[in-house]
Each structure stands twice: as C-alpha cells, then as structure tokens.
N, C-alpha and C. Protein backbone atom coordinates (compact mmCIF):
# COMPACT_ATOMS: atom_id res chain seq x y z
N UNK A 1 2.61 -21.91 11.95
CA UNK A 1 2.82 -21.92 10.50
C UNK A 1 1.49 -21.69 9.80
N UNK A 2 1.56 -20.72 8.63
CA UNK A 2 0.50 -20.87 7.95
C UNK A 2 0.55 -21.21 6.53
N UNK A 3 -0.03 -22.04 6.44
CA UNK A 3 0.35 -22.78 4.74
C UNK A 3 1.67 -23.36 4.16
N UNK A 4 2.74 -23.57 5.49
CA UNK A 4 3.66 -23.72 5.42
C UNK A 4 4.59 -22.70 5.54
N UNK A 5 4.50 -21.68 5.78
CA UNK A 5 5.31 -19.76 6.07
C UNK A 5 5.19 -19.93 7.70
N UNK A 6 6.39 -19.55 8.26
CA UNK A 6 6.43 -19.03 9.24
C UNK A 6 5.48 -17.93 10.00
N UNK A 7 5.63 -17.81 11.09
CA UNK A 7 4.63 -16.96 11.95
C UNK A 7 5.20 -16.81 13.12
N UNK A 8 5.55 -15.32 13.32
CA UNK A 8 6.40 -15.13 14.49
C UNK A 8 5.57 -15.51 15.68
N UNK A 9 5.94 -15.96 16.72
CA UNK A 9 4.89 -16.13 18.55
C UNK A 9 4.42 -14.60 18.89
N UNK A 10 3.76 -15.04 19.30
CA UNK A 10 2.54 -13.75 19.79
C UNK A 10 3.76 -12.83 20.86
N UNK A 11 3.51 -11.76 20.44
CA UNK A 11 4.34 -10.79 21.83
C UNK A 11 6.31 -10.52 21.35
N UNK A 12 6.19 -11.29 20.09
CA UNK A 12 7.30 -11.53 19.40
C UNK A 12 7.98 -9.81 19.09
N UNK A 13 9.29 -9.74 19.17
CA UNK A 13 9.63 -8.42 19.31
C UNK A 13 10.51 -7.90 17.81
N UNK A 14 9.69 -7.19 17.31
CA UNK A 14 10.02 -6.54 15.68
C UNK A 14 11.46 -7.05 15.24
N UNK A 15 11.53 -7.79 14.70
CA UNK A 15 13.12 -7.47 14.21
C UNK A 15 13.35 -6.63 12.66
N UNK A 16 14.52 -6.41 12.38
CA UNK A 16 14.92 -5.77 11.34
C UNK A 16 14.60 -5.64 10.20
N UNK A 17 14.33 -5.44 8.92
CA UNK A 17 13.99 -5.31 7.54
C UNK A 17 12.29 -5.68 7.69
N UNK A 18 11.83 -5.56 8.38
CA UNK A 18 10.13 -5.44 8.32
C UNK A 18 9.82 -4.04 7.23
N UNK A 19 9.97 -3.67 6.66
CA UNK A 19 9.86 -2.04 6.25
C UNK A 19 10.45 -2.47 4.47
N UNK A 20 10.87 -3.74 4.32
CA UNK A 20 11.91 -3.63 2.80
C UNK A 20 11.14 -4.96 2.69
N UNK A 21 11.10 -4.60 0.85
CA UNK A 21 11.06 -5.89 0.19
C UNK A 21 9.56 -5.95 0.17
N UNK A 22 9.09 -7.62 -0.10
CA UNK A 22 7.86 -7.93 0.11
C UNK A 22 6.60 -7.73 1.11
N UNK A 23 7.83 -7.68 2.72
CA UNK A 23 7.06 -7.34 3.87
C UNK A 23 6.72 -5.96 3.99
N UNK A 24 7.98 -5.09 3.44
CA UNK A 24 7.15 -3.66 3.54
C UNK A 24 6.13 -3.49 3.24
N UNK A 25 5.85 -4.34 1.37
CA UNK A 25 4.52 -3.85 0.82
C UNK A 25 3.69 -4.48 1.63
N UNK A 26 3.38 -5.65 2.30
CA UNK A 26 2.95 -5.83 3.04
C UNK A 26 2.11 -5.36 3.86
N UNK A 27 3.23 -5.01 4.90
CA UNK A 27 2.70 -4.24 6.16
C UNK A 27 2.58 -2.70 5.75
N UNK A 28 2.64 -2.00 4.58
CA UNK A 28 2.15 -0.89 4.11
C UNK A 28 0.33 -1.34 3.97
N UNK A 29 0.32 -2.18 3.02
CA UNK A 29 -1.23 -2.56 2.67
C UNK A 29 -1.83 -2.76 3.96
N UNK A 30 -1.23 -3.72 5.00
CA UNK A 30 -2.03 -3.83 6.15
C UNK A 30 -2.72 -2.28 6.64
N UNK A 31 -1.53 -1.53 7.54
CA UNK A 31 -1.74 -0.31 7.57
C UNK A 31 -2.91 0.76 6.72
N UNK A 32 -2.85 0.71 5.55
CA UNK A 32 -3.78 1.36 4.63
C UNK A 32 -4.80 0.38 5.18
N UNK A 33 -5.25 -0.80 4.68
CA UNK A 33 -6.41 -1.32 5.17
C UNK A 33 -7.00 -0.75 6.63
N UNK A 34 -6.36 -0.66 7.37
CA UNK A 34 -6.85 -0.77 8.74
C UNK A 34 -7.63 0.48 8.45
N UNK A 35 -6.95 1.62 8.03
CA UNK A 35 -7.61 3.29 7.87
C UNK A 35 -8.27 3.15 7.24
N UNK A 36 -8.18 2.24 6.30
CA UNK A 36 -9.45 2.25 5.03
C UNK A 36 -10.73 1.56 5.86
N UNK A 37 -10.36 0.62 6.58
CA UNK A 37 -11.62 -0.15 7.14
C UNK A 37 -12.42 0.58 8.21
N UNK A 38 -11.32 1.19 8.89
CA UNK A 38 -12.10 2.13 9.85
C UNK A 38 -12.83 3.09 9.52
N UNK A 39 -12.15 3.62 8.49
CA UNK A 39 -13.19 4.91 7.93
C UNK A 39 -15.09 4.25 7.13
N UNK A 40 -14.47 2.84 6.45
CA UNK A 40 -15.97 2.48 5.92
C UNK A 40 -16.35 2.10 7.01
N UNK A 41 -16.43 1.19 8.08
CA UNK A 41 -17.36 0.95 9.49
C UNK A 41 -18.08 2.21 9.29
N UNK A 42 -17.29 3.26 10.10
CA UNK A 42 -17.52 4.68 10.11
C UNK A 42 -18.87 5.26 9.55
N UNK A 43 -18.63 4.73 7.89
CA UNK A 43 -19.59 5.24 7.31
C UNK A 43 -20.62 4.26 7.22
N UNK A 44 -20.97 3.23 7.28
CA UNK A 44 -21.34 1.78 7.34
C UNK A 44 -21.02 1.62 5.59
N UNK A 45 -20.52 1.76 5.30
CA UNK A 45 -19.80 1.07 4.10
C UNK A 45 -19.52 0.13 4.41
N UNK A 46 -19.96 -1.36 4.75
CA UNK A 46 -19.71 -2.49 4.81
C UNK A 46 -19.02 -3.48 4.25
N UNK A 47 -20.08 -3.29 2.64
CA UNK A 47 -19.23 -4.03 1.83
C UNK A 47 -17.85 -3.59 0.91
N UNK A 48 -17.86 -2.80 1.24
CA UNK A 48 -16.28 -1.58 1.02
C UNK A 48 -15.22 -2.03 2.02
N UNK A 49 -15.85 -2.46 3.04
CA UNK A 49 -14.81 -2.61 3.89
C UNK A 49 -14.50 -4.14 3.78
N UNK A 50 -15.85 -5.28 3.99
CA UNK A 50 -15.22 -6.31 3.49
C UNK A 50 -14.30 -6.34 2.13
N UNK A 51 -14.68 -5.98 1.22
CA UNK A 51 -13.29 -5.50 0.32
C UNK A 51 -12.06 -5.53 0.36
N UNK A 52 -11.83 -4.66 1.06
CA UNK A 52 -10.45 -3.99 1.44
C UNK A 52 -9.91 -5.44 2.32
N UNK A 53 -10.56 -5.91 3.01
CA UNK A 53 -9.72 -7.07 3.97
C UNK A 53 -9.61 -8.13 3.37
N UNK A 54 -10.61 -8.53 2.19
CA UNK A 54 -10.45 -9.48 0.97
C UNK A 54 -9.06 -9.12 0.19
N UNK A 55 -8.80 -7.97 -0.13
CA UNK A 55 -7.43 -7.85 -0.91
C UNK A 55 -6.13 -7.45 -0.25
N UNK A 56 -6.49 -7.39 1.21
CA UNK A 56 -5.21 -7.58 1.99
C UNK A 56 -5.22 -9.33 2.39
N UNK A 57 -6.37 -9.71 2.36
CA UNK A 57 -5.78 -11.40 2.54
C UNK A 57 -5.05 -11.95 1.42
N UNK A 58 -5.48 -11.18 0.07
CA UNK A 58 -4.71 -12.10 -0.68
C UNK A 58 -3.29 -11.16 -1.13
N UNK A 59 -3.00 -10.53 -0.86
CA UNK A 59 -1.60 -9.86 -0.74
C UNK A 59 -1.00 -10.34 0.34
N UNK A 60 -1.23 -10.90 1.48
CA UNK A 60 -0.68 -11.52 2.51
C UNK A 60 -0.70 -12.86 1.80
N UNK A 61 -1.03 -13.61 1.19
CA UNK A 61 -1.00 -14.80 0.52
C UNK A 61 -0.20 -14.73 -0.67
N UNK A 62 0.37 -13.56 -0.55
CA UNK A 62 1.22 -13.39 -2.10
C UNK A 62 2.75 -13.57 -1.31
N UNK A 63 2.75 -13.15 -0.76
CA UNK A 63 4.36 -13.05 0.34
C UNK A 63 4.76 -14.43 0.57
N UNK A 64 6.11 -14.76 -0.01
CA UNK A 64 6.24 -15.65 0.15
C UNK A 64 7.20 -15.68 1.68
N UNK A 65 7.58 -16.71 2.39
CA UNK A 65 8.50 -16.89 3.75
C UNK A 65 9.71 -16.28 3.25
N UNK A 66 10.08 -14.94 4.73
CA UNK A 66 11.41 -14.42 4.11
C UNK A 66 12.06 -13.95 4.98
N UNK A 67 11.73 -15.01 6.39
CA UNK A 67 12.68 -15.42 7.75
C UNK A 67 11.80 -14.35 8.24
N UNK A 68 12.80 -14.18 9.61
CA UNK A 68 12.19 -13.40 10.72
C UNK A 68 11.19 -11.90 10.52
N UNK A 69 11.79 -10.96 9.68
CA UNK A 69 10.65 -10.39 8.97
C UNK A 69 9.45 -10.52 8.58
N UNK A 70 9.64 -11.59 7.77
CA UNK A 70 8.13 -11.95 6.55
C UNK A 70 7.16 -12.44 7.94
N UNK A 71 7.47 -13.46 8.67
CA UNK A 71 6.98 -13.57 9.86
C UNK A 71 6.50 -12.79 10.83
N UNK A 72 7.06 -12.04 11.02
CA UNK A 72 6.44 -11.23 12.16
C UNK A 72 5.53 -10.48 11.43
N UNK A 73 5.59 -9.57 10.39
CA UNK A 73 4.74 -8.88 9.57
C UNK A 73 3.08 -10.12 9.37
N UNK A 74 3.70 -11.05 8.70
CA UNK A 74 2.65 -12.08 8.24
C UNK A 74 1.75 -12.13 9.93
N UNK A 75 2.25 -12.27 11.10
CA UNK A 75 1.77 -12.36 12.40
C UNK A 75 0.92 -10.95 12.75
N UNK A 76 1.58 -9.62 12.48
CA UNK A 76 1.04 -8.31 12.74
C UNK A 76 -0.14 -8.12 11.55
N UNK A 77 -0.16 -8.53 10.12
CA UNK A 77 -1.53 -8.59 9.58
C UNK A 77 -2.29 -9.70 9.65
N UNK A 78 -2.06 -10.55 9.93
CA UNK A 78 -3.10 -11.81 10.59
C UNK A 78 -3.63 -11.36 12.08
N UNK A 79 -3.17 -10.65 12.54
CA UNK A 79 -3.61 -10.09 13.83
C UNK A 79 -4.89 -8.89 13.30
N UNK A 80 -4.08 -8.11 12.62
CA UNK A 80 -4.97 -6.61 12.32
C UNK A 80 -6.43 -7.32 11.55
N UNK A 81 -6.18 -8.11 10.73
CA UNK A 81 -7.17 -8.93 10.12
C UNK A 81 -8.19 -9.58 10.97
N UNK A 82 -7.89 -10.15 11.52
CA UNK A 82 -9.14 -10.79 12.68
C UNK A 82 -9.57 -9.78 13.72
N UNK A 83 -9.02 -8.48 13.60
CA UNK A 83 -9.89 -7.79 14.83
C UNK A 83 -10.76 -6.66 13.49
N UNK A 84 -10.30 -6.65 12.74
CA UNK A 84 -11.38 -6.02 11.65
C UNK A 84 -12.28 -6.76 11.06
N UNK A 85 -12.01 -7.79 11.04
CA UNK A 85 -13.30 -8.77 11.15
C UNK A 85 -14.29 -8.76 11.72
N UNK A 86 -14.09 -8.76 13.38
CA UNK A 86 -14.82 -8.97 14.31
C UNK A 86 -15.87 -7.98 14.51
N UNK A 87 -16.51 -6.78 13.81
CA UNK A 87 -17.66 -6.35 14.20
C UNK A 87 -18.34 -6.64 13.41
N UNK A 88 -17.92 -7.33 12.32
CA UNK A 88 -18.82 -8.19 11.14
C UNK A 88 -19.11 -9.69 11.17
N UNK A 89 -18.12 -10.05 11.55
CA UNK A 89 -17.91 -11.84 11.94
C UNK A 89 -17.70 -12.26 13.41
N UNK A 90 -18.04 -12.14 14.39
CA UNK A 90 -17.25 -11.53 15.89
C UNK A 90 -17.21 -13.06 15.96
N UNK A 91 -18.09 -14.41 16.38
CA UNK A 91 -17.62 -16.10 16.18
C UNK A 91 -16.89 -16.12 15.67
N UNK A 92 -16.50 -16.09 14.59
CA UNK A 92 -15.25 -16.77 13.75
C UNK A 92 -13.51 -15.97 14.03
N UNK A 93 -14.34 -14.73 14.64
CA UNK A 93 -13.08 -13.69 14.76
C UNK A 93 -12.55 -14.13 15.85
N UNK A 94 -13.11 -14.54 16.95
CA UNK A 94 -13.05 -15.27 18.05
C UNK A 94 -12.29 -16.46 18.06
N UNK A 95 -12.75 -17.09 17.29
CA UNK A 95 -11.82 -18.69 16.95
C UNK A 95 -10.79 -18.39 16.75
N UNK A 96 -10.70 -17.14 15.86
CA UNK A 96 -8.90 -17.25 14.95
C UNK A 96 -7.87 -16.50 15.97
N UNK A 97 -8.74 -15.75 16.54
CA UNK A 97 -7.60 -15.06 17.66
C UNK A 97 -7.30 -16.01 18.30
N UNK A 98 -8.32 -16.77 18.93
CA UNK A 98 -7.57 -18.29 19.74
C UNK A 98 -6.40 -19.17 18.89
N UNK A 99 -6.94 -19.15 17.64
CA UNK A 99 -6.12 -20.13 17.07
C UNK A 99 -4.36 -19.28 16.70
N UNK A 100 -4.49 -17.98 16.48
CA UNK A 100 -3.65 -17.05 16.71
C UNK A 100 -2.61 -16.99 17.85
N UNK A 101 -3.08 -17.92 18.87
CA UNK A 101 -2.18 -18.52 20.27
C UNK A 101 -2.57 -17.35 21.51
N UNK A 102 -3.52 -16.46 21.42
CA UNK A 102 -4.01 -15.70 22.16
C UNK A 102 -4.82 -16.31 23.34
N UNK A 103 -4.60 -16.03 24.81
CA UNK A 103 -5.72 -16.69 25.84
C UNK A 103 -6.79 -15.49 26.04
N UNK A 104 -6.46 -14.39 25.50
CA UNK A 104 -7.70 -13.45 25.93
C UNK A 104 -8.86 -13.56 25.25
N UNK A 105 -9.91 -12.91 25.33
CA UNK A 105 -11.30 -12.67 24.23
C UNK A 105 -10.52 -11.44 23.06
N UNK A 106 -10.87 -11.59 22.02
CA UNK A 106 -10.76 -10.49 21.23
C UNK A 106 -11.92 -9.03 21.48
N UNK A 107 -12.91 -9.46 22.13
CA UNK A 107 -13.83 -8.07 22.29
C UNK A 107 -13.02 -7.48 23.40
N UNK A 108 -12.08 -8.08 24.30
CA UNK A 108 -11.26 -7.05 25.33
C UNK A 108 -10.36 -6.24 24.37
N UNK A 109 -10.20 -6.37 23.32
CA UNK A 109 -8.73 -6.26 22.64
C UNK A 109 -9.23 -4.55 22.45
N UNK A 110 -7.98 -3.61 21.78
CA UNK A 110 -8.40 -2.37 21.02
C UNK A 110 -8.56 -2.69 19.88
N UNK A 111 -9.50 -1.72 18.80
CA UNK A 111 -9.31 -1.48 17.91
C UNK A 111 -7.87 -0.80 16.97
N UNK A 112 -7.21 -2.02 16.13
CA UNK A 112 -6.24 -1.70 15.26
C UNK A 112 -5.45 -0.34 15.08
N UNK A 113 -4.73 0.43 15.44
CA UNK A 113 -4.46 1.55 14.78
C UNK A 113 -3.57 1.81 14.09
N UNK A 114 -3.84 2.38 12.69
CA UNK A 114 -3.19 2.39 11.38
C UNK A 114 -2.13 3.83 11.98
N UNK A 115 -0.31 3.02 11.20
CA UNK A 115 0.65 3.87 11.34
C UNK A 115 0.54 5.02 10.61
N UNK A 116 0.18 5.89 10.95
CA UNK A 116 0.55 7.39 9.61
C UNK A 116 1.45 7.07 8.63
N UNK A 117 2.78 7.01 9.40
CA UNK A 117 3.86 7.08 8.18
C UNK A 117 3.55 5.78 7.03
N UNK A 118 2.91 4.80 7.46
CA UNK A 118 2.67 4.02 6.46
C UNK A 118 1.79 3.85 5.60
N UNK A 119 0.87 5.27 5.90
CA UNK A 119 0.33 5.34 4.74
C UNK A 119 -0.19 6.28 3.57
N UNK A 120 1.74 6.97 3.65
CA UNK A 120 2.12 7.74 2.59
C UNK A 120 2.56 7.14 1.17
N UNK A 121 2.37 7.02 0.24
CA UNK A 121 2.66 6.30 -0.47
C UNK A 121 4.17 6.86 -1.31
N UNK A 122 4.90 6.26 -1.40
CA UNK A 122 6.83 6.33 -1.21
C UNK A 122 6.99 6.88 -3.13
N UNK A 123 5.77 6.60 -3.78
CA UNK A 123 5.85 6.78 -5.35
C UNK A 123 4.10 7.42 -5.53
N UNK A 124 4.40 7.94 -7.25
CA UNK A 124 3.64 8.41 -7.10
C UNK A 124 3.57 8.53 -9.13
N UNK A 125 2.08 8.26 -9.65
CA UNK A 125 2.14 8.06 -10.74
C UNK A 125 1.92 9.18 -11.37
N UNK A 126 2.39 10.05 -12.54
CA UNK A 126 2.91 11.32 -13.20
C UNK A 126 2.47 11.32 -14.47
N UNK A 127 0.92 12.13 -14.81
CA UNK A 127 1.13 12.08 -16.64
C UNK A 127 1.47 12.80 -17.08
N UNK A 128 1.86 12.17 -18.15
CA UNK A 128 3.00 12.97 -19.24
C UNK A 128 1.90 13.57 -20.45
N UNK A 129 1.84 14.36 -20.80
CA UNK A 129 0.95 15.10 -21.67
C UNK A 129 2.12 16.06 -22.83
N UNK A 130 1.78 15.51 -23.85
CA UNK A 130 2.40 17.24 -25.24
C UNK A 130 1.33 17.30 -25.73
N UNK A 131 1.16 19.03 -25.02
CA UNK A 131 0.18 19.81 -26.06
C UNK A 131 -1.52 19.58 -25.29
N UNK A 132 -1.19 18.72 -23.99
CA UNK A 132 -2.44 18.75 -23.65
C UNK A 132 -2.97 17.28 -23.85
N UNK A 133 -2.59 16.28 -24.98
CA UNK A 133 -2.75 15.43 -25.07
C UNK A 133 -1.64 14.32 -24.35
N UNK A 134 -2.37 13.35 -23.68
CA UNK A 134 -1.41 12.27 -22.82
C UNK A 134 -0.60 11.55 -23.70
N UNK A 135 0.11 11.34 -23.57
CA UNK A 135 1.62 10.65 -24.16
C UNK A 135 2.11 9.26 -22.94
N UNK A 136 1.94 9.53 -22.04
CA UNK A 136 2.24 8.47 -21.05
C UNK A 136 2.30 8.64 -19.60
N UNK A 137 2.62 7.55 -18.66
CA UNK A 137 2.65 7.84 -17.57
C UNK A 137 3.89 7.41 -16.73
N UNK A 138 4.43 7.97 -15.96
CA UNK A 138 5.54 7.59 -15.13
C UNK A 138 5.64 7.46 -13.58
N UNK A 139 6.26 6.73 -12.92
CA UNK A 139 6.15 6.67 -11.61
C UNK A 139 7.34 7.36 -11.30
N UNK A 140 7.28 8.04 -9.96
CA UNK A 140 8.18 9.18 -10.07
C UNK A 140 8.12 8.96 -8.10
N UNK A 141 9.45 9.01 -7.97
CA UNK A 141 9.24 9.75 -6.02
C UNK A 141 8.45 10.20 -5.82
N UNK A 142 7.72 10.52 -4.47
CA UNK A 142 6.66 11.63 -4.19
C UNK A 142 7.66 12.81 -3.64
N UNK A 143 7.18 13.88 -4.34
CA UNK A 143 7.79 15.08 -4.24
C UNK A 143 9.00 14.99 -4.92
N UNK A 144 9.36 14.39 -5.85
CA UNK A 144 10.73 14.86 -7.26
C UNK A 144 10.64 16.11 -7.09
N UNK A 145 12.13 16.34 -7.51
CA UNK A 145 12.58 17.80 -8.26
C UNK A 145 12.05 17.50 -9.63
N UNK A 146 11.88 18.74 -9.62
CA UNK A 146 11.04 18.89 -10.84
C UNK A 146 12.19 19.06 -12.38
N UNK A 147 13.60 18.84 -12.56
CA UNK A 147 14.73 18.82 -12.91
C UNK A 147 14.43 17.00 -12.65
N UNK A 148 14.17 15.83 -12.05
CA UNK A 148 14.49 15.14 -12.56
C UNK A 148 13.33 14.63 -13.20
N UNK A 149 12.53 14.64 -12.71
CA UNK A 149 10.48 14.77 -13.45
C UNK A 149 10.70 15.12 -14.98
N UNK A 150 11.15 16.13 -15.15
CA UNK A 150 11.52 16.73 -16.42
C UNK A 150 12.03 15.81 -17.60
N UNK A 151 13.15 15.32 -16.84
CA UNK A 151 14.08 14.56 -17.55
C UNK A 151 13.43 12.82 -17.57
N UNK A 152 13.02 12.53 -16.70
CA UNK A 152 12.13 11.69 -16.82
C UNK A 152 10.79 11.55 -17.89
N UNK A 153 10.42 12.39 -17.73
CA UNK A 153 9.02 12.95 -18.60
C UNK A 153 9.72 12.51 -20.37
N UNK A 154 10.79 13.30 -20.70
CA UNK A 154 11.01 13.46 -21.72
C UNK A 154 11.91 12.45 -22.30
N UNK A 155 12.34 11.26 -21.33
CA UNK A 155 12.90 10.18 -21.78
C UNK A 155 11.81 8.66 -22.06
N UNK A 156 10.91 8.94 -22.02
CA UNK A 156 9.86 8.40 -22.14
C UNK A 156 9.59 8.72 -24.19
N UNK A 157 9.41 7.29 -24.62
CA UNK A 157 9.67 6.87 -26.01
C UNK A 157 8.41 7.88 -26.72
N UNK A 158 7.27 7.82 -26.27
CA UNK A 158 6.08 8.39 -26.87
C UNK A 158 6.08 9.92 -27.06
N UNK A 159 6.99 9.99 -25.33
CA UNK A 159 6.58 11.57 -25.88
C UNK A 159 8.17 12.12 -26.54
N UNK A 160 9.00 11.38 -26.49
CA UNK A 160 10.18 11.92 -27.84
C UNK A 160 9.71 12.08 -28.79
N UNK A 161 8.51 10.51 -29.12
CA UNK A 161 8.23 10.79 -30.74
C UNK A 161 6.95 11.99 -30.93
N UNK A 162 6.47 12.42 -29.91
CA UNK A 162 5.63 13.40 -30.12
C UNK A 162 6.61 14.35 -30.46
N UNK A 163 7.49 14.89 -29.83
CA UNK A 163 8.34 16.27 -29.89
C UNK A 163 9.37 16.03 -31.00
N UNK A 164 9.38 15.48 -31.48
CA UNK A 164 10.53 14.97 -32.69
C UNK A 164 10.15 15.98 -33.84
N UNK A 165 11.75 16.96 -33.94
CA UNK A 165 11.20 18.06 -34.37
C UNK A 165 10.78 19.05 -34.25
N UNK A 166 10.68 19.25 -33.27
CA UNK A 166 9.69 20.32 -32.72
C UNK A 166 10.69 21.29 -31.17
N UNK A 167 10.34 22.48 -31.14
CA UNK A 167 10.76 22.99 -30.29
C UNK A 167 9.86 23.18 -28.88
N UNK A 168 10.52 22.37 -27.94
CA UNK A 168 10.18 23.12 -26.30
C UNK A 168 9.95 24.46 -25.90
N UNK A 169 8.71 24.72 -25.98
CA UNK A 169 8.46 26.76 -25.44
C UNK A 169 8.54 26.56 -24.13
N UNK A 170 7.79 25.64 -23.36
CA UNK A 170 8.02 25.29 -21.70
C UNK A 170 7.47 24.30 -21.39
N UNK A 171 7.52 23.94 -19.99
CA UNK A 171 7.30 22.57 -19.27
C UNK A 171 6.28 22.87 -18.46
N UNK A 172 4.83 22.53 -18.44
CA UNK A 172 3.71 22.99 -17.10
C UNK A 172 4.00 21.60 -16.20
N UNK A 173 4.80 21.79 -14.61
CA UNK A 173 4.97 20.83 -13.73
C UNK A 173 3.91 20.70 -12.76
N UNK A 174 3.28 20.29 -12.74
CA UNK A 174 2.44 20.19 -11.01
C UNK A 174 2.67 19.11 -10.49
N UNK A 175 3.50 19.54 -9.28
CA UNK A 175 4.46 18.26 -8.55
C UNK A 175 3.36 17.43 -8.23
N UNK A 176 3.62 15.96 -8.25
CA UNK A 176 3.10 14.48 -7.75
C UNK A 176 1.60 14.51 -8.43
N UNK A 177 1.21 15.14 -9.99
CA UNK A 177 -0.07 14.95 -10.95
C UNK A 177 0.46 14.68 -12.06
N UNK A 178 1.01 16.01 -12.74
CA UNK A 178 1.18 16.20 -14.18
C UNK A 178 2.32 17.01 -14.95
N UNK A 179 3.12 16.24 -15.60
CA UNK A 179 3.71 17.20 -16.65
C UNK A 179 3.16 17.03 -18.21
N UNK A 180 3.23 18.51 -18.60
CA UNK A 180 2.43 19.29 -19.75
C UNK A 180 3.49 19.63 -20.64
N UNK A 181 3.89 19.06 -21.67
CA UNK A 181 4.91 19.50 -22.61
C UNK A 181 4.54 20.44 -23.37
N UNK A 182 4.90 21.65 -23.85
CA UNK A 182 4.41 22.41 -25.15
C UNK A 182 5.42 22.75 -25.77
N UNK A 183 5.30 22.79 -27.12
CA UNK A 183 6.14 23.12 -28.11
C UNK A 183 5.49 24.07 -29.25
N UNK A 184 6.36 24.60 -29.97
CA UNK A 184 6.09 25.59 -31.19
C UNK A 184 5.81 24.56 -32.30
C-alpha cells in the first residue's frame, strides 16, 4: 500500500482498463516521462530530467485507488520511477526497489522503455483565428476531419461574435495547428 492506495505484487499480470480513466492518464505520463528522461540523461540535462520525474510523482499522487487497474499502473510507475532515479540517486534508488518487494539489485535491472503508442497524444489543441487574429482555442482529436474542426471552430462563442454579420470567403485548415477564418 502506498498512502493507503493499493499496489499490485511485483510480477502481477496487467489486468483490464489500465489504458481508461485516471490510470490511462497516468500510465500515458509515465511513458512520456521515461522518453523524456532518457532523452535529457542523453543530453545531460539533468535538471530537466529531475523535473519531469517531479511531475510524474505528483500526478501519480493525484490518482486516486481504482481497484485492480489504478494498482497495477500505480506499481508500473513506481517501478519506472525508481530506475530513473537511479543514475542520479542510485542509494536511495536501491532502498525503494527493495522496499518495492524486489530481491534483486536495481543496477542488474534494464533501463525503462517508453511505449510508442503511448506517447501519441489522443487530442490535440487547435487555434481558432478570424482574419488572422486569435479568437480562441479548441481541443480537437488528433487528425479531425476537417468538416468537423470546421464546425467546431465556428461554434465557439468568440469567434461567432467576430463573424456576426459578415460573410465566410473560406476556411485556412492546417490539420492538428490552426484554423484561419476569413470573411468579406
């Protein structure tokens, strides 16, 4: 248990809805972290990388217990977390893998590897511009039809009251950046 939340046993085998809800975002952020951390090591961006594992601890502290899911996830980034630690903290990284219910050393362990698919991001934020000037912003699928982007774009309160009156000459779309309203 951690803080009172469940924690699946080590070697514990995935169950269902890990991917929905709180745990997805979750274990999405884990994932991104891991790529994010590997790439600053990489560069010795250090304190970039402590960063990144600072705001996946406290997004893992945001999740509240949500049975066998939230658990195992909460277990798979408490795991990814202490071995990205360890070329910065390697003592303490050491302790927690033990305390983690592990009998091995963590320096035998691999380095973390971040899922691809998880770290596409499922939305994607869209400004709305008439005339060149921003009017607002929308979150939109990644990769919308540009038919519902559209309709989206233009149900948005600011930019009605921009176009109020006014005639549509065309729509400039550039999928998953910007829509460009212009009018006469």
């Amino acid at each position: 248990m951690v803080d009172g939340a469940r924690l699946a046993p080590p070697g514990a085998g995935r169950p269902d809805g890990v991917d929905e809800g709180a745990p997805g975002a979750v274990r999405r952020q884990c994932h991104q972290t891991i790529a994010g951390v590997t790439e600053d090591l990489e560069r010795f961006h250090f304190n970039r990388a402590v960063a990144r594992i600072h705001e996946l601890v406290n997004g893992l502290g945001e999740m509240k217990d949500g049975g066998a899911a939230a658990g195992w996830v909460r277990r798979e980034t408490l795991e990814a977390t202490v071995r990205l630690i360890g070329p910065m903290m390697p003592h303490l990284a050491e302790e927690l893998w033990r305390e983690l219910g592990h009998a091995t050393m963590l320096t035998g362990e691999t380095w973390p590897e971040a899922d691809p698919a998880l770290l596409v991001e499922d939305t994607v934020t869209v400004a709305v511009q008439v005339r060149g000037k921003l009017r607002a912003t929308i979150e939109l699928p990644r990769d919308a039809a540009r038919q519902d982007a559209e309709a989206a774009a233009l149900a948005e309160p600011m930019v009605a009251a921009a176009l109020e009156g006014k005639t549509i000459a065309r729509i400039v779309f550039v999928p998953n950046r910007i829509i460009n309203v212009v009018h006469t």
